[in-house]
C-alpha atoms as a PDB file:
ATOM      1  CA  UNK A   1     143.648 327.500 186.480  1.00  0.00           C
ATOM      2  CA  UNK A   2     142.151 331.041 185.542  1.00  0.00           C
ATOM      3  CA  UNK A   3     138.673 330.802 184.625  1.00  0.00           C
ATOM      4  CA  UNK A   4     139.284 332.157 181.240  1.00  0.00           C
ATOM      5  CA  UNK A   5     141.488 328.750 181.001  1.00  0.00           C
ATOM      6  CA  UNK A   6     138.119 326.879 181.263  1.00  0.00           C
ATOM      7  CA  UNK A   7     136.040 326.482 178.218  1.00  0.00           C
ATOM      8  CA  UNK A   8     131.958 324.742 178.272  1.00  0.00           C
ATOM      9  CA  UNK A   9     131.264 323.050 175.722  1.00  0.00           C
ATOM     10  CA  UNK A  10     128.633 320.372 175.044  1.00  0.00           C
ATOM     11  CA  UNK A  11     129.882 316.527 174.843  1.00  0.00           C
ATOM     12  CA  UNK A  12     130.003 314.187 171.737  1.00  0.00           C
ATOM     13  CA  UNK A  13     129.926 310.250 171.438  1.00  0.00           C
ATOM     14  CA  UNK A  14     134.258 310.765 170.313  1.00  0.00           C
ATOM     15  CA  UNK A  15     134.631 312.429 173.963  1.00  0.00           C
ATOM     16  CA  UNK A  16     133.477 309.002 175.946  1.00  0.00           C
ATOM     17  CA  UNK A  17     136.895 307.900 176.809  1.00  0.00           C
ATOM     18  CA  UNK A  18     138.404 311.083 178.027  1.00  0.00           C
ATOM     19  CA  UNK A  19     134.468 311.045 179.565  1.00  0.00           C
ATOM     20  CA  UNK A  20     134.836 308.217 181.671  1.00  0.00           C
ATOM     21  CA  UNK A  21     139.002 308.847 182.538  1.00  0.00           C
ATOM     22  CA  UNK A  22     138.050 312.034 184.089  1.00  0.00           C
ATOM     23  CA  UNK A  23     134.568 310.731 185.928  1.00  0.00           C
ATOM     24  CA  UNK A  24     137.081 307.877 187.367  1.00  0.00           C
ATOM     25  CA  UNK A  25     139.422 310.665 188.238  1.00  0.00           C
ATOM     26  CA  UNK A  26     137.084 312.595 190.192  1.00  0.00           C
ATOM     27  CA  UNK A  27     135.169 310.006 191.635  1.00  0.00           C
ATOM     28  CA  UNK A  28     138.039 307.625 193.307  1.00  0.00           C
ATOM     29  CA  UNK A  29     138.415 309.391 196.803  1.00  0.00           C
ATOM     30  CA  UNK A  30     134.389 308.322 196.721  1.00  0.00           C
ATOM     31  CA  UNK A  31     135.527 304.616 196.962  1.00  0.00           C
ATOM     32  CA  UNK A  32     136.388 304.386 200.436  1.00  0.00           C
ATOM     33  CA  UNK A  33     133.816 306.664 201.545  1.00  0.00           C
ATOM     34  CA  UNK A  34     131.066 304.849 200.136  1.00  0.00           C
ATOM     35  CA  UNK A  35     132.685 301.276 200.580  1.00  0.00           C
ATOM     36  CA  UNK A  36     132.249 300.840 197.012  1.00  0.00           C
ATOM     37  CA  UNK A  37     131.891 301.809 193.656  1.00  0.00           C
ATOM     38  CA  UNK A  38     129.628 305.454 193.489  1.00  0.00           C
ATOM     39  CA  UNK A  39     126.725 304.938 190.947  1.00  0.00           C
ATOM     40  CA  UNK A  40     128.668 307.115 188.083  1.00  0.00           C
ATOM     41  CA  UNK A  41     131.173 304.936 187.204  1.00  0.00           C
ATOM     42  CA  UNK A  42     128.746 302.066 186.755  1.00  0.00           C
ATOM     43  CA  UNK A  43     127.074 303.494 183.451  1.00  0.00           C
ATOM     44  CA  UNK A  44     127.798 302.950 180.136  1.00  0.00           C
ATOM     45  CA  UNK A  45     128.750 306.599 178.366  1.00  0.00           C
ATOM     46  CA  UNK A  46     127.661 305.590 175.302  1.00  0.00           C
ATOM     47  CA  UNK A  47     124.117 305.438 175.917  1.00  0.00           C
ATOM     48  CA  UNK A  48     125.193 308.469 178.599  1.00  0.00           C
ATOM     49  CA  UNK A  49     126.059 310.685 175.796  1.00  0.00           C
ATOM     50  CA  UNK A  50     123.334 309.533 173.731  1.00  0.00           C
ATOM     51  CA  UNK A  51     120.299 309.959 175.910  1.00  0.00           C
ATOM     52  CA  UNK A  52     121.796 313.033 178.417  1.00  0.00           C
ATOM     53  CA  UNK A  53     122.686 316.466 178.003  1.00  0.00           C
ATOM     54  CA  UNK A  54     126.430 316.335 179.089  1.00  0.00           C
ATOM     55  CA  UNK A  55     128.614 319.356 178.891  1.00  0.00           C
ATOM     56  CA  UNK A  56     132.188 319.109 179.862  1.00  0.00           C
ATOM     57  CA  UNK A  57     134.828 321.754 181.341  1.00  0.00           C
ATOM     58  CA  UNK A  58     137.911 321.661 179.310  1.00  0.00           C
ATOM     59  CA  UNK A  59     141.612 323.348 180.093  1.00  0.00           C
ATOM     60  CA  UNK A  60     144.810 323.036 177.800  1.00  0.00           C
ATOM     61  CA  UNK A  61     145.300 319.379 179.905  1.00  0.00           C
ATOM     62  CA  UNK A  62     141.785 318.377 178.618  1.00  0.00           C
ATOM     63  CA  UNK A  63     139.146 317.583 180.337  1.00  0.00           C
ATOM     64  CA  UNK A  64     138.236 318.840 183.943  1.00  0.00           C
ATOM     65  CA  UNK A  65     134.942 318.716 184.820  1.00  0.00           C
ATOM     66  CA  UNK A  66     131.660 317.292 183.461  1.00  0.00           C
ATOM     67  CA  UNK A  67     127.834 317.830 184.409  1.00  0.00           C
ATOM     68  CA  UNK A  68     125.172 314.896 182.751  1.00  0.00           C
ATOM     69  CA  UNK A  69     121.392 316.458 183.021  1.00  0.00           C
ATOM     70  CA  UNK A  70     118.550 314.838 182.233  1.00  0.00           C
ATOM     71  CA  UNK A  71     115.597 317.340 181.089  1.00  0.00           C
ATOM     72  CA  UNK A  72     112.290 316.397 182.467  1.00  0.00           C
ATOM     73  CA  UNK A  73     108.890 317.936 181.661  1.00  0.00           C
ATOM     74  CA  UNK A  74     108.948 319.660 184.743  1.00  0.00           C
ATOM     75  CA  UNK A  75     112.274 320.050 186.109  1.00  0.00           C
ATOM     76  CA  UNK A  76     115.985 319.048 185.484  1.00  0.00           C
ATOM     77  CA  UNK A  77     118.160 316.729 186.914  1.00  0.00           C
ATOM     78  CA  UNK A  78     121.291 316.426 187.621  1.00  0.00           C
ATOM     79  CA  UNK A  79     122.949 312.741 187.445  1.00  0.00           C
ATOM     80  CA  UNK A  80     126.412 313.787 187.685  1.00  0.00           C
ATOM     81  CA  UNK A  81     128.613 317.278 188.726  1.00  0.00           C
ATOM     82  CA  UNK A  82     132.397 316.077 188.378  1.00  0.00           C
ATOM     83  CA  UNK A  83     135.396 317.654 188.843  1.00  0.00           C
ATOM     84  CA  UNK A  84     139.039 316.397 188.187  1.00  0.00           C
ATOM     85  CA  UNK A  85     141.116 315.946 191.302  1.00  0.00           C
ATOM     86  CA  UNK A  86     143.556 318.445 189.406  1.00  0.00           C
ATOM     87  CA  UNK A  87     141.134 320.883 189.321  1.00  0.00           C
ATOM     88  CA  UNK A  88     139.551 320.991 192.870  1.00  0.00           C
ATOM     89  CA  UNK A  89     138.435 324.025 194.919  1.00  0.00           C
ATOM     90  CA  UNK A  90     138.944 326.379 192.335  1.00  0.00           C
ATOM     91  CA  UNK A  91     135.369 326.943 191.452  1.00  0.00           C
ATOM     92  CA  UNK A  92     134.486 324.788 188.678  1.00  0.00           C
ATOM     93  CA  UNK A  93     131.954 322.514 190.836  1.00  0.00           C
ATOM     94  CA  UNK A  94     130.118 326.115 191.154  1.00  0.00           C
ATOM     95  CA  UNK A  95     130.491 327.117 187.135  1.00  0.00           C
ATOM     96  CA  UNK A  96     129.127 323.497 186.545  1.00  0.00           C
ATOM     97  CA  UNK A  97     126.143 324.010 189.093  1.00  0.00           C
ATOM     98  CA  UNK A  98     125.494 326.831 187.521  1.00  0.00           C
ATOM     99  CA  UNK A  99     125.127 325.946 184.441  1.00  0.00           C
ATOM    100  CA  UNK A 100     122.786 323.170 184.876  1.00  0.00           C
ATOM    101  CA  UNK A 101     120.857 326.083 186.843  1.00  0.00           C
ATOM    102  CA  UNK A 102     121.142 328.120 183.571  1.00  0.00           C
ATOM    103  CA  UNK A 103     120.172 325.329 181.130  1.00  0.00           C
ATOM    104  CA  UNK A 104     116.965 325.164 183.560  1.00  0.00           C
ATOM    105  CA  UNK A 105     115.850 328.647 182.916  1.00  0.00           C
ATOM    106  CA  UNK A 106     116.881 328.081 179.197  1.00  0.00           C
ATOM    107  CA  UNK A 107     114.075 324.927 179.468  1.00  0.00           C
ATOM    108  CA  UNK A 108     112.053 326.860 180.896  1.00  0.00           C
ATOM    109  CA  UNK A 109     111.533 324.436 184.081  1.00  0.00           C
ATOM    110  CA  UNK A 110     111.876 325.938 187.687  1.00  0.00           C
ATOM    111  CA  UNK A 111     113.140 323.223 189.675  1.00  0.00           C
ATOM    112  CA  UNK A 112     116.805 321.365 189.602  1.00  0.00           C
ATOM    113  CA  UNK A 113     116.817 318.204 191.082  1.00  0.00           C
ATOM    114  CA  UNK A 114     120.085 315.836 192.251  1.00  0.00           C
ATOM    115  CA  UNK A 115     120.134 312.479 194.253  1.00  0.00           C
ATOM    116  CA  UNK A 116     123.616 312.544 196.453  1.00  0.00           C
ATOM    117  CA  UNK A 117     124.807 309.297 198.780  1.00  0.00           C
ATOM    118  CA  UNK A 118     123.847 310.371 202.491  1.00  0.00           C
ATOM    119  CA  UNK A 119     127.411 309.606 203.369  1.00  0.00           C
ATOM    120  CA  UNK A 120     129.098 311.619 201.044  1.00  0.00           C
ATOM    121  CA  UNK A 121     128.573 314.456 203.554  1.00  0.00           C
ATOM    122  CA  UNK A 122     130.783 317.415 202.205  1.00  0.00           C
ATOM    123  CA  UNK A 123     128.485 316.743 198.546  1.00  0.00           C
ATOM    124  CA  UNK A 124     124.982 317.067 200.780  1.00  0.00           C
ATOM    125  CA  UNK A 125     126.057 320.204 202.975  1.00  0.00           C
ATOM    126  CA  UNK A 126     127.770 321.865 199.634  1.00  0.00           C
ATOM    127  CA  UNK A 127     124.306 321.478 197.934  1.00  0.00           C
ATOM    128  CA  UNK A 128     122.704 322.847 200.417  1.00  0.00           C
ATOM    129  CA  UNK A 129     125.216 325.796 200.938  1.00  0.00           C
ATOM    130  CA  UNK A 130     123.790 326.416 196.995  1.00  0.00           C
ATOM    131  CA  UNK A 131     120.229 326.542 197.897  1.00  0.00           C
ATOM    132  CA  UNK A 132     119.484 322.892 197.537  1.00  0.00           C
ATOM    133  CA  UNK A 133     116.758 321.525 200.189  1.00  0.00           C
ATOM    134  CA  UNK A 134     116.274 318.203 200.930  1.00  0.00           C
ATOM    135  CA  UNK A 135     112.965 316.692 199.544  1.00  0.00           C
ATOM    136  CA  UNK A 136     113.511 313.349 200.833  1.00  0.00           C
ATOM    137  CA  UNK A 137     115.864 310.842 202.680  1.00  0.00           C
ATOM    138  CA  UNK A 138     114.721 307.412 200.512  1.00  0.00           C
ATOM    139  CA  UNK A 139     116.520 303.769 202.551  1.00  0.00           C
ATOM    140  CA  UNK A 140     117.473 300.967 200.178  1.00  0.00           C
ATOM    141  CA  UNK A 141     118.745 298.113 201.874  1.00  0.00           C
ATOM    142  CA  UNK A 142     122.290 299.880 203.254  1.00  0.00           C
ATOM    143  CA  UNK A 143     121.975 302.708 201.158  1.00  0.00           C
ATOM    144  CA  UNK A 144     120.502 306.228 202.111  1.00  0.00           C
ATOM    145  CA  UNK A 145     120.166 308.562 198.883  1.00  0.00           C
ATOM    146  CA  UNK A 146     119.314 312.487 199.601  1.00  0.00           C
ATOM    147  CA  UNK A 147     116.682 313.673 197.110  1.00  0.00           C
ATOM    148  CA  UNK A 148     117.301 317.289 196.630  1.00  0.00           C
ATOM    149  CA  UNK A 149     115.763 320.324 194.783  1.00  0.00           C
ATOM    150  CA  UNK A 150     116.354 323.786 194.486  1.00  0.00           C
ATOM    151  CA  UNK A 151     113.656 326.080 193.067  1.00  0.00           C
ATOM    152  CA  UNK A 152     114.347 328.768 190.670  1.00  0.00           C
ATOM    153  CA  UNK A 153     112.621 331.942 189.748  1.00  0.00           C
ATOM    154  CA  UNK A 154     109.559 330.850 187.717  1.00  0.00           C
ATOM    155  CA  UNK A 155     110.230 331.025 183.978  1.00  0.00           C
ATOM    156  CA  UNK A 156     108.019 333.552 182.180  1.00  0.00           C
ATOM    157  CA  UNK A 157     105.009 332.347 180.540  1.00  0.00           C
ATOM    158  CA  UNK A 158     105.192 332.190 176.845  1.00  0.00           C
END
């Protein structure tokens, strides 16, 4: 899958089913890992699309990837980076992290934030490989969640 192949665009409420097909997609192998079902595939994408910025990766299969941000007054978050199992180590988890990174300069906000599983490992050392640090190591019960940021080049003053 050439990169040209790859098209961004920004999600609407008709793309919810393809939505949640890929997010399931991309997010099984998580399952056994995590004992359970990860976070993502317990929201509702209605109110996903409706209240989050969610831009999917598309291909001439359809969907690939997907990245839901939340703009903040100071920063941006990242609930979800997703890629299709199809569509694996070819780069797009990079495009997508990039984007949000974009969008953040766009907003004018100079920190990216993300909250991954502790034990999803490969997901906490990738971040990091991108410049994330870890702000905090927060214990719920059986859970550990990394809190990570990455700070940006401060947006010009307008």
């Amino acid at each position: 899958m050439p990169d040209e192949a790859v098209r961004l665009r920004r999600a609407v409420a008709a793309d919810r089913d393809a939505l949640v097909a890929m997010q399931e997609d991309a997010y099984a192998p998580n399952r056994a890992i995590l004992g359970g079902t990860p976070t993502p595939l317990t929201w509702d994408y209605a109110t996903v699309l409706a209240a989050r910025e969610v831009w999917l990766a598309e291909d001439a299969s359809g969907i690939v990837g997907a990245l839901i941000l939340e703009i903040g007054p100071d920063d941006i978050y990242i609930d979800s980076v997703a890629v299709a199992q199809r569509a694996k180590g070819l780069g797009l988890g990079n495009t997508l992290l990039a984007l949000a990174e974009t969008r953040a300069a766009e907003e004018q906000r100079s920190v990216v934030r993300l909250t991954a599983n502790a034990l999803m490992v490969f997901n906490v050392d990738w971040y990091g490989r991108k410049g994330y640090a870890v702000e905090e190591v927060e214990v719920a019960g059986d859970r550990r969640r990394v809190h990570m940021a990455k700070i940006l080049a401060r947006p010009n003053a307008a």
